[in-house]
Protein backbone atom coordinates (compact mmCIF):
# COMPACT_ATOMS: atom_id res chain seq x y z
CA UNK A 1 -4.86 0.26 -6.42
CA UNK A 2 -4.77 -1.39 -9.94
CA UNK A 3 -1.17 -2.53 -11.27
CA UNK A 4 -1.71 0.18 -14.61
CA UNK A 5 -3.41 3.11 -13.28
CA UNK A 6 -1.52 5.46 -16.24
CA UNK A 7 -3.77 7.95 -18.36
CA UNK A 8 -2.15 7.69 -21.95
CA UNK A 9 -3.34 8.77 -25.79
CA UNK A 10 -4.32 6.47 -28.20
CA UNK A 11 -1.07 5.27 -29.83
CA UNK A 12 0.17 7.85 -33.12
CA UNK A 13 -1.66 10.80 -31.07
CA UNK A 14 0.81 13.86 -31.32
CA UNK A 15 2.88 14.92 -28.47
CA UNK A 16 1.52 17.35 -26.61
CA UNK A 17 -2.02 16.78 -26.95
CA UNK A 18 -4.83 17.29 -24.69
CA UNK A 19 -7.49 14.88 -24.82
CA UNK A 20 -10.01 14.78 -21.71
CA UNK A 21 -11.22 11.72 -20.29
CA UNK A 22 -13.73 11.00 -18.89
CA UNK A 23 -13.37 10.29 -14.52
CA UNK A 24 -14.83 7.92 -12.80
CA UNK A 25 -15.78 10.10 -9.88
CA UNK A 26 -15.46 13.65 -11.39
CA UNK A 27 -14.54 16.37 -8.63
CA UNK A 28 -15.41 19.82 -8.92
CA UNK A 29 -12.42 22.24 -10.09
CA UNK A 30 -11.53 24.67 -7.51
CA UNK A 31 -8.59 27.03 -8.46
CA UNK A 32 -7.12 29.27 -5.78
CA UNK A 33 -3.88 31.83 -5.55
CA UNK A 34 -1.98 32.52 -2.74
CA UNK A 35 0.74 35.92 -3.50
CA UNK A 36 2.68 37.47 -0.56
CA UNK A 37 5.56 38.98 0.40
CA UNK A 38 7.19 39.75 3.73
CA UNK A 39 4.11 42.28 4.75
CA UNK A 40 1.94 41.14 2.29
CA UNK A 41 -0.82 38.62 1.79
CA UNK A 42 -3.49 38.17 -0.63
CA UNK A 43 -6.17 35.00 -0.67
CA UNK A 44 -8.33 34.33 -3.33
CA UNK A 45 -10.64 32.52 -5.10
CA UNK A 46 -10.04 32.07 -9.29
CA UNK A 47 -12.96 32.06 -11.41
CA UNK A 48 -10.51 31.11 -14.21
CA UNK A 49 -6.54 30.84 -14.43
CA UNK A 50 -6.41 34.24 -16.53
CA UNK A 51 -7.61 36.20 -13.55
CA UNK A 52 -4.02 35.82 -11.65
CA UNK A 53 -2.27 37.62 -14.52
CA UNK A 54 -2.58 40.96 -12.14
CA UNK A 55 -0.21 39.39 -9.57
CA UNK A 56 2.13 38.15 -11.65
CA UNK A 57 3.83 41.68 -12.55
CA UNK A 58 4.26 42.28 -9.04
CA UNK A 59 7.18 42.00 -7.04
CA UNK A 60 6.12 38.68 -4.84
CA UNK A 61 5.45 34.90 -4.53
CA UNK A 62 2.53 33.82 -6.53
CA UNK A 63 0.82 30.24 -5.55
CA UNK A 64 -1.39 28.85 -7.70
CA UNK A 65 -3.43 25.44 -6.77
CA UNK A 66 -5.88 23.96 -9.18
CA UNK A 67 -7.72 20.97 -7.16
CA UNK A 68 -10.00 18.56 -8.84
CA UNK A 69 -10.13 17.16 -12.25
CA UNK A 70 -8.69 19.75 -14.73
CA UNK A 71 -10.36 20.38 -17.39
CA UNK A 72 -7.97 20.54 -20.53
CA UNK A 73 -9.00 23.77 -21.51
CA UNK A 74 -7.72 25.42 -17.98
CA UNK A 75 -4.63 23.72 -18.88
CA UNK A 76 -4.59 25.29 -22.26
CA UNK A 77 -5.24 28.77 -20.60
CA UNK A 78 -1.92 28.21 -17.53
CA UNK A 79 0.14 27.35 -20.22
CA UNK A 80 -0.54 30.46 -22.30
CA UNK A 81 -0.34 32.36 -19.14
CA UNK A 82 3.20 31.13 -17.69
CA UNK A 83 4.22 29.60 -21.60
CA UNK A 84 4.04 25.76 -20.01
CA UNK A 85 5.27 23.41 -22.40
CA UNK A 86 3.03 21.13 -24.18
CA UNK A 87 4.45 17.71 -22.64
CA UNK A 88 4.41 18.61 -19.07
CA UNK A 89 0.55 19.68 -19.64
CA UNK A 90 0.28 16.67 -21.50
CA UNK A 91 1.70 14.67 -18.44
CA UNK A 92 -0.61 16.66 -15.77
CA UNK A 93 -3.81 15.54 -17.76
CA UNK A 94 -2.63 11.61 -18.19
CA UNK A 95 -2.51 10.92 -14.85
CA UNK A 96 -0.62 8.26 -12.76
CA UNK A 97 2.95 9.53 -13.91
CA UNK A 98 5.91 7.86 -13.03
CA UNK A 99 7.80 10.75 -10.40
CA UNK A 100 10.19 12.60 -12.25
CA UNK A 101 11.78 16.03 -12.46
CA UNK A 102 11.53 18.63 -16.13
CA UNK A 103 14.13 20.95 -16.96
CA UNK A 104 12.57 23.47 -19.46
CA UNK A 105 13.80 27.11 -20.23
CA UNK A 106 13.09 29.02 -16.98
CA UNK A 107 10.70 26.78 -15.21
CA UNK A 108 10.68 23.08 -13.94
CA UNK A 109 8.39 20.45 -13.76
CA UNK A 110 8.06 18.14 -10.64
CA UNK A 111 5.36 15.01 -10.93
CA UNK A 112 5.10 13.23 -7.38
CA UNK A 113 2.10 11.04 -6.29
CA UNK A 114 0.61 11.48 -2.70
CA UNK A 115 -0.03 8.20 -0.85
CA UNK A 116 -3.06 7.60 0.83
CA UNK A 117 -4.34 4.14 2.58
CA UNK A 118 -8.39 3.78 3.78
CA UNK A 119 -9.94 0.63 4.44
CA UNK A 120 -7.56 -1.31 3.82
CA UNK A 121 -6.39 0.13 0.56
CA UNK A 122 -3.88 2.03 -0.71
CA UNK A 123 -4.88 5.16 -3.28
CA UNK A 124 -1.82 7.23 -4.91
CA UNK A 125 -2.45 10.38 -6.62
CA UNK A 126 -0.50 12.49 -8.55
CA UNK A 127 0.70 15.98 -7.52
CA UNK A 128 2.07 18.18 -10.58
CA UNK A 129 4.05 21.23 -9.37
CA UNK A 130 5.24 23.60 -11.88
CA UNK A 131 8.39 25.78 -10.32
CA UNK A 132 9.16 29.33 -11.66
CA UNK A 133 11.29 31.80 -10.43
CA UNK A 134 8.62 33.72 -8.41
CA UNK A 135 5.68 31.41 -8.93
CA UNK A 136 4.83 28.00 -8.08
CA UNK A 137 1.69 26.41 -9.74
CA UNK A 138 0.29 22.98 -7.91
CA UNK A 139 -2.50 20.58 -9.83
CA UNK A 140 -3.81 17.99 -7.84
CA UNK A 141 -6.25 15.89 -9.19
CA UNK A 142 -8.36 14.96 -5.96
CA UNK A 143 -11.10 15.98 -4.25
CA UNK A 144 -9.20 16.41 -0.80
CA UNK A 145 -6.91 19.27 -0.68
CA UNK A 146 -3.39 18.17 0.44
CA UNK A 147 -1.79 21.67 1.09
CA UNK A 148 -4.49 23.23 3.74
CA UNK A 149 -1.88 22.98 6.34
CA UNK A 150 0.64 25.29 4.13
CA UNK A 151 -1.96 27.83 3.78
CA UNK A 152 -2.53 28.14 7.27
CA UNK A 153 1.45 28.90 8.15
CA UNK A 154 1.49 31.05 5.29
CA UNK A 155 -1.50 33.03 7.20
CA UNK A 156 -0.14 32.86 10.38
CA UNK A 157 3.80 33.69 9.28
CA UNK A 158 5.18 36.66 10.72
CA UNK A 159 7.60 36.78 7.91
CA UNK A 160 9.48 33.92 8.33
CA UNK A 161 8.15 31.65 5.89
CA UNK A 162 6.94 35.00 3.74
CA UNK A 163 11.31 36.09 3.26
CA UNK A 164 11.61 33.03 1.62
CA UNK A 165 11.31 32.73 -2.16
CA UNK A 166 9.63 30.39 -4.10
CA UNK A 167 12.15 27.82 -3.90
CA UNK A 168 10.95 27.48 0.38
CA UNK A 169 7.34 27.22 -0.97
CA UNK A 170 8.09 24.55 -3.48
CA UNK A 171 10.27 22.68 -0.49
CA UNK A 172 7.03 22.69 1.65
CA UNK A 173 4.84 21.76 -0.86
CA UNK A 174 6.94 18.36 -1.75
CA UNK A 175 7.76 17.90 2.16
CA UNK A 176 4.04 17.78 2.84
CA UNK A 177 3.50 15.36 0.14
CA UNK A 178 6.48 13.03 0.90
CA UNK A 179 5.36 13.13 5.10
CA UNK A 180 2.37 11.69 3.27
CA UNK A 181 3.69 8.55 3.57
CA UNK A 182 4.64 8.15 7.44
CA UNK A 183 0.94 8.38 9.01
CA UNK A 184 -0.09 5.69 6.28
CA UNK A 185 2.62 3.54 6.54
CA UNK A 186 1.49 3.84 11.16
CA UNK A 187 -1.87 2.52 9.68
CA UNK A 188 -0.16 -0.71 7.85
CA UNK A 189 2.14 -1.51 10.66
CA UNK A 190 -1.03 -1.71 12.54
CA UNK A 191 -2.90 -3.88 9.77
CA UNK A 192 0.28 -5.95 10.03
CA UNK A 193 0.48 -6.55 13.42
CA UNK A 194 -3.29 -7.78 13.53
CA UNK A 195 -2.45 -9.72 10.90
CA UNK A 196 0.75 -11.23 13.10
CA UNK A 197 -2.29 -11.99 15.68
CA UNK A 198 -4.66 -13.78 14.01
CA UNK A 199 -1.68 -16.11 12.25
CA UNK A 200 -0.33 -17.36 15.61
CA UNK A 201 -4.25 -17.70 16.68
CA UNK A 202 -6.69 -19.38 14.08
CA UNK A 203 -6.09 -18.25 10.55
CA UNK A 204 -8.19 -18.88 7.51
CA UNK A 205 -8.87 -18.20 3.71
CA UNK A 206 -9.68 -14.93 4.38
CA UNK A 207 -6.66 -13.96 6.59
CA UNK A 208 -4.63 -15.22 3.60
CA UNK A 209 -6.46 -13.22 1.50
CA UNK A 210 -5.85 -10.17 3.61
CA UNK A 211 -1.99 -10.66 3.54
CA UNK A 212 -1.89 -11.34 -0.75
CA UNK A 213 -3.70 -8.36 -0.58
CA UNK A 214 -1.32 -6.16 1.44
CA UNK A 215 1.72 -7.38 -0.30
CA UNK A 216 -0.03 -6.22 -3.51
CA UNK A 217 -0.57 -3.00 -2.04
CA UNK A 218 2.78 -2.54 -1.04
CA UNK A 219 4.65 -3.66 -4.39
CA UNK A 220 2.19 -1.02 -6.05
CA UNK A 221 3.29 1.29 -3.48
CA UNK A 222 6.70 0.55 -3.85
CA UNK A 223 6.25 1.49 -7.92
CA UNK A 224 4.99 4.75 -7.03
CA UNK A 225 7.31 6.31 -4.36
CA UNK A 226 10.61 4.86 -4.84
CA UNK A 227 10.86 7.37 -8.06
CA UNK A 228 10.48 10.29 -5.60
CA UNK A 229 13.73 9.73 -3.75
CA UNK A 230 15.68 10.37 -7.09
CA UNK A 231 13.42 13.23 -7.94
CA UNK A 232 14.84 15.09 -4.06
CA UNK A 233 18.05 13.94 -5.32
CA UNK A 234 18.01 15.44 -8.35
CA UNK A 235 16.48 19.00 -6.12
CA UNK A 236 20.03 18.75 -4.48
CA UNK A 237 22.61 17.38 -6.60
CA UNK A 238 21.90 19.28 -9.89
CA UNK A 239 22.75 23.16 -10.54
CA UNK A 240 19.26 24.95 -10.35
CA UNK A 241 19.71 28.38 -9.89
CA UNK A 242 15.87 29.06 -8.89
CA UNK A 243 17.53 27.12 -5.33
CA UNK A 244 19.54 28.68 -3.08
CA UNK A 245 21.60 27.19 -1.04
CA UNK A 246 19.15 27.41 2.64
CA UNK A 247 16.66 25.93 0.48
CA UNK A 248 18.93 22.82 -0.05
CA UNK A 249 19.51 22.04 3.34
CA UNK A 250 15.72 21.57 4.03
CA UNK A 251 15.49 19.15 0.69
CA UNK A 252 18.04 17.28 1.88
CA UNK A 253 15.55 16.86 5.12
CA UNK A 254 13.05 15.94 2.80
CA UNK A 255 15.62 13.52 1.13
CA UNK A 256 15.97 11.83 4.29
CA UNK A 257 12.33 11.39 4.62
CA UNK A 258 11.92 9.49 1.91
CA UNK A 259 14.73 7.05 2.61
CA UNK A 260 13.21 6.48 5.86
CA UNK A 261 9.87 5.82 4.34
CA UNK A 262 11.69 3.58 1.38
CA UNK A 263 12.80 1.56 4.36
CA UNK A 264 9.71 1.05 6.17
CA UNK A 265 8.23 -0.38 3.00
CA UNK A 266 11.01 -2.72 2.54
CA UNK A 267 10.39 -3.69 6.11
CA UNK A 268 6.91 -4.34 5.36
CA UNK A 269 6.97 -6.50 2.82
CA UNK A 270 9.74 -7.91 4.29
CA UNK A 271 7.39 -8.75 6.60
CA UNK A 272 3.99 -9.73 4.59
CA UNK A 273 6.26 -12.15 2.50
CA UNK A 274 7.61 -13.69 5.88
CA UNK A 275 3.43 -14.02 6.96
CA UNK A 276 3.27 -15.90 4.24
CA UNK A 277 5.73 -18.44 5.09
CA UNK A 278 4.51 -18.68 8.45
CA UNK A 279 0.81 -19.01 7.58
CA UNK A 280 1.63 -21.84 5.44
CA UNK A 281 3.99 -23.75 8.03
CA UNK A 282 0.71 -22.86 10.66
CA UNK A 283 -1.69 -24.59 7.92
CA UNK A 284 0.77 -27.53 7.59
CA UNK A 285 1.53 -27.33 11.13
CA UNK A 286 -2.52 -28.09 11.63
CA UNK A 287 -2.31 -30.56 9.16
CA UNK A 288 0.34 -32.83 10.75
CA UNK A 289 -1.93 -32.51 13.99
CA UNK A 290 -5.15 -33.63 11.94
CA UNK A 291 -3.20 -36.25 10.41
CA UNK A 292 -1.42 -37.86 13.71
CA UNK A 293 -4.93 -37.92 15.96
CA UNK A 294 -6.52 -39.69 12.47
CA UNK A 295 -3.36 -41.96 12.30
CA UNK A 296 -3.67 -42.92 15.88
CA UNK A 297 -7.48 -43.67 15.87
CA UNK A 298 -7.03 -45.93 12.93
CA UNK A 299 -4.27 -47.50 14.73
CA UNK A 300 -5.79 -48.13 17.27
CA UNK A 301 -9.24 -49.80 15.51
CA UNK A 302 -6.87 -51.99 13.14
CA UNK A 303 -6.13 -54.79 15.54
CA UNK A 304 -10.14 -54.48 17.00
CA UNK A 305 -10.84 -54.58 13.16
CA UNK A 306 -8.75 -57.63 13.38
CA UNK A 307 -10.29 -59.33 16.30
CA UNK A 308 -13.80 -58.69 14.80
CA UNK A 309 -12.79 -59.89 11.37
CA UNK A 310 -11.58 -63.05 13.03
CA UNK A 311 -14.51 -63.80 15.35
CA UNK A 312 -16.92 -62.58 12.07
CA UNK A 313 -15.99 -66.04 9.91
CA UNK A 314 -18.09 -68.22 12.59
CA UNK A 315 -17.26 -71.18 11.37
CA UNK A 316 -17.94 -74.05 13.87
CA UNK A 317 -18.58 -77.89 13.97
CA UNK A 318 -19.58 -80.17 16.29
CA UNK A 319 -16.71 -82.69 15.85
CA UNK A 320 -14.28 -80.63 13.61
CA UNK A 321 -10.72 -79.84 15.48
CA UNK A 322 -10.32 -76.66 13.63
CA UNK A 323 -13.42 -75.29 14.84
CA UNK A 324 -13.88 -72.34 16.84
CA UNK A 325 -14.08 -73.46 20.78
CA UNK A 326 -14.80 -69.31 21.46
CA UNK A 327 -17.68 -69.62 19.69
CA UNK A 328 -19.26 -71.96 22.38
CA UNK A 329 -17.72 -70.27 25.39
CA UNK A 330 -20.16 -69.44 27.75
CA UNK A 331 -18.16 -65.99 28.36
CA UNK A 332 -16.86 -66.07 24.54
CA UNK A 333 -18.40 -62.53 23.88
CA UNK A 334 -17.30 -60.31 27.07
CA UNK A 335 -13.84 -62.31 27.02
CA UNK A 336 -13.36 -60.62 23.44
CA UNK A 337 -14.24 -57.26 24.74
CA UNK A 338 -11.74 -57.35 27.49
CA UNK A 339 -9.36 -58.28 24.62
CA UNK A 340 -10.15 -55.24 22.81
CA UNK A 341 -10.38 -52.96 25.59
CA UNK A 342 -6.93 -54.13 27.43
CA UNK A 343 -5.39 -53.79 23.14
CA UNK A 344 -6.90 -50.28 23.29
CA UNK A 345 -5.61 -49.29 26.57
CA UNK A 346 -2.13 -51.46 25.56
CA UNK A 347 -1.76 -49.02 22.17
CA UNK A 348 -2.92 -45.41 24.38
CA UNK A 349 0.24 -46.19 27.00
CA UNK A 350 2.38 -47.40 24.03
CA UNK A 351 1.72 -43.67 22.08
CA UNK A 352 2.24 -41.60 25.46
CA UNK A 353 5.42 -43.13 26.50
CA UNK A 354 7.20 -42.56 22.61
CA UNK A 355 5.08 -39.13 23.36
CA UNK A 356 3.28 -39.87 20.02
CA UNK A 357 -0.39 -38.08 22.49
């Protein structure tokens, strides 16, 4: 995930505007609608956003979901339909919003990013949700649809989930997106502890790598959800008369959710930042061990240096005093190895008993 990952106009462009750009992988735009009631339930297909206007003068819920890049003109045509305001389309089509919640005249607008984590990185995309009183209206600009398991409980509900208004729907949609987080934060904890493995085994470069790398992730991760907490907060502590009171007692469940994901990315990088400390006390740890066997063979070879240094001037006369007698020895040269073999064996008991081997 890059550290500015923000779509935004040229600078002087006037608010409001819609200016495509072009994606680097391009997904196919796919809108569908979703409008029930208690007994109710209708499933379809959009070949453009102007073709829900039928549903919308009827007395029901009305889901809309555009998935995929969106095109700015389809944006231009939803905000004709439901009278959108220019900025919050504007913020749907420059992607990689900051979370946040938009109080306009009878409609809100909710921008929340969806975490994911593959291969060993982390992905975040935005989720624009536009909240009326008997419509909701979902862009997601990926190709995987995140709200699959919504559609099947709306399919399956005997009218429990179909009672509720749109307010219940809108709760779902952000509790799906916010529960997001838990199975990819499962996925680092295990990166993590394989990580905690290989630093008490052997760890390299590339292990060090892996753990800038996840702390990285995580600080860019951090950026993108904390936001979302105070957007749930605002859900519940602010007077929006599109939620009833029911409603608020599941946000507040979703409140909680992201507090307890907030902490386990604290924990996390908690813990990648402690990794860090102990990879570099196992490198220096290594180090010292290098260093002490290297100190202790050149200890040990200084005084055979010395002996050999010694023996190496040869300087002998017949009738000088100062001459070498060694040199004339008859066992001269296996007397000097026992020297240097008893010095060798003399420094090897001296390191074990200060427990220097």
């Amino acid at each position: 995930m890059g550290f500015f990952n923000k779509g935004y106009h040229p600078p002087g462009t006037a608010p409001g505007t819609l200016v495509e750009r072009p994606a680097e992988t391009p997904s196919r735009v796919h809108i569908s609608l979703i409008d029930y009631t208690a007994d109710e339930f209708v499933e379809r297909d959009l070949a453009d956003a102007a073709d829900c206007r039928p549903y919308l003068e009827r007395q029901s819920i009305t889901w809309i979901h555009v998935q995929g890049d969106v095109p700015a003109d389809t944006l231009r045509s939803l905000g004709k339909l439901f009278k959108l305001h220019p900025l919050a389309l504007e913020d749907v089509l420059n992607a990689g919003q900051r979370p946040k919640l938009d109080s306009y005249d009878d409609r809100d607008f909710i921008a929340v990013n969806l975490p994911e984590f593959s291969n060993g990185n982390v992905s975040v995309r935005q989720i624009s949700l536009f909240f009326g009183q008997d419509h909701v209206i979902s862009i997601c600009n990926s190709a995987n649809d995140p709200f699959e398991p919504v559609r099947r409980r709306l399919r399956a509900s005997k009218g429990r989930f179909r009672n509720r208004g749109a307010d219940y729907l809108l709760y779902t949609l952000l509790d799906v997106i916010i529960d997001a987080g838990f199975p990819m934060f499962e996925t680092i904890g295990e990166s993590l502890e394989d990580l905690e493995t290989e630093l008490l085994g052997d760890p390299d470069q590339e292990t060090l790598g892996r753990i800038h790398h996840l702390k990285r992730e995580l600080l860019l991760l951090r950026r993108s959800l904390w936001p979302q907490r105070e957007v749930i907060n605002a859900l519940l502590r602010e007077e929006h008369e599109r939620i009833n009171n029911e409603t608020r007692l599941y946000l507040r469940d979703c409140y909680d959710h992201t507090v307890q994901i907030m902490d386990l990315l604290e924990t996390y990088r908690d813990m990648t930042a402690s990794m860090l400390d102990v990879y570099l006390s196992t490198i220096s740890h290594r180090t010292n061990e290098v260093m002490r066997v290297l100190t202790i063979i050149a200890t040990i070879f200084i005084p055979l240096t010395f002996i050999v240094g010694v023996y190496g001037m040869n300087f002998s006369h017949p009738t000088s005093p100062w001459a070498m007698p060694e040199l004339h020895w008859y066992y001269g040269y296996p007397l000097i190895w026992l020297v240097m073999i008893a010095v060798v064996v003399g420094l090897l008991y001296f390191f074990r008993r200060r427990n220097w081997l």
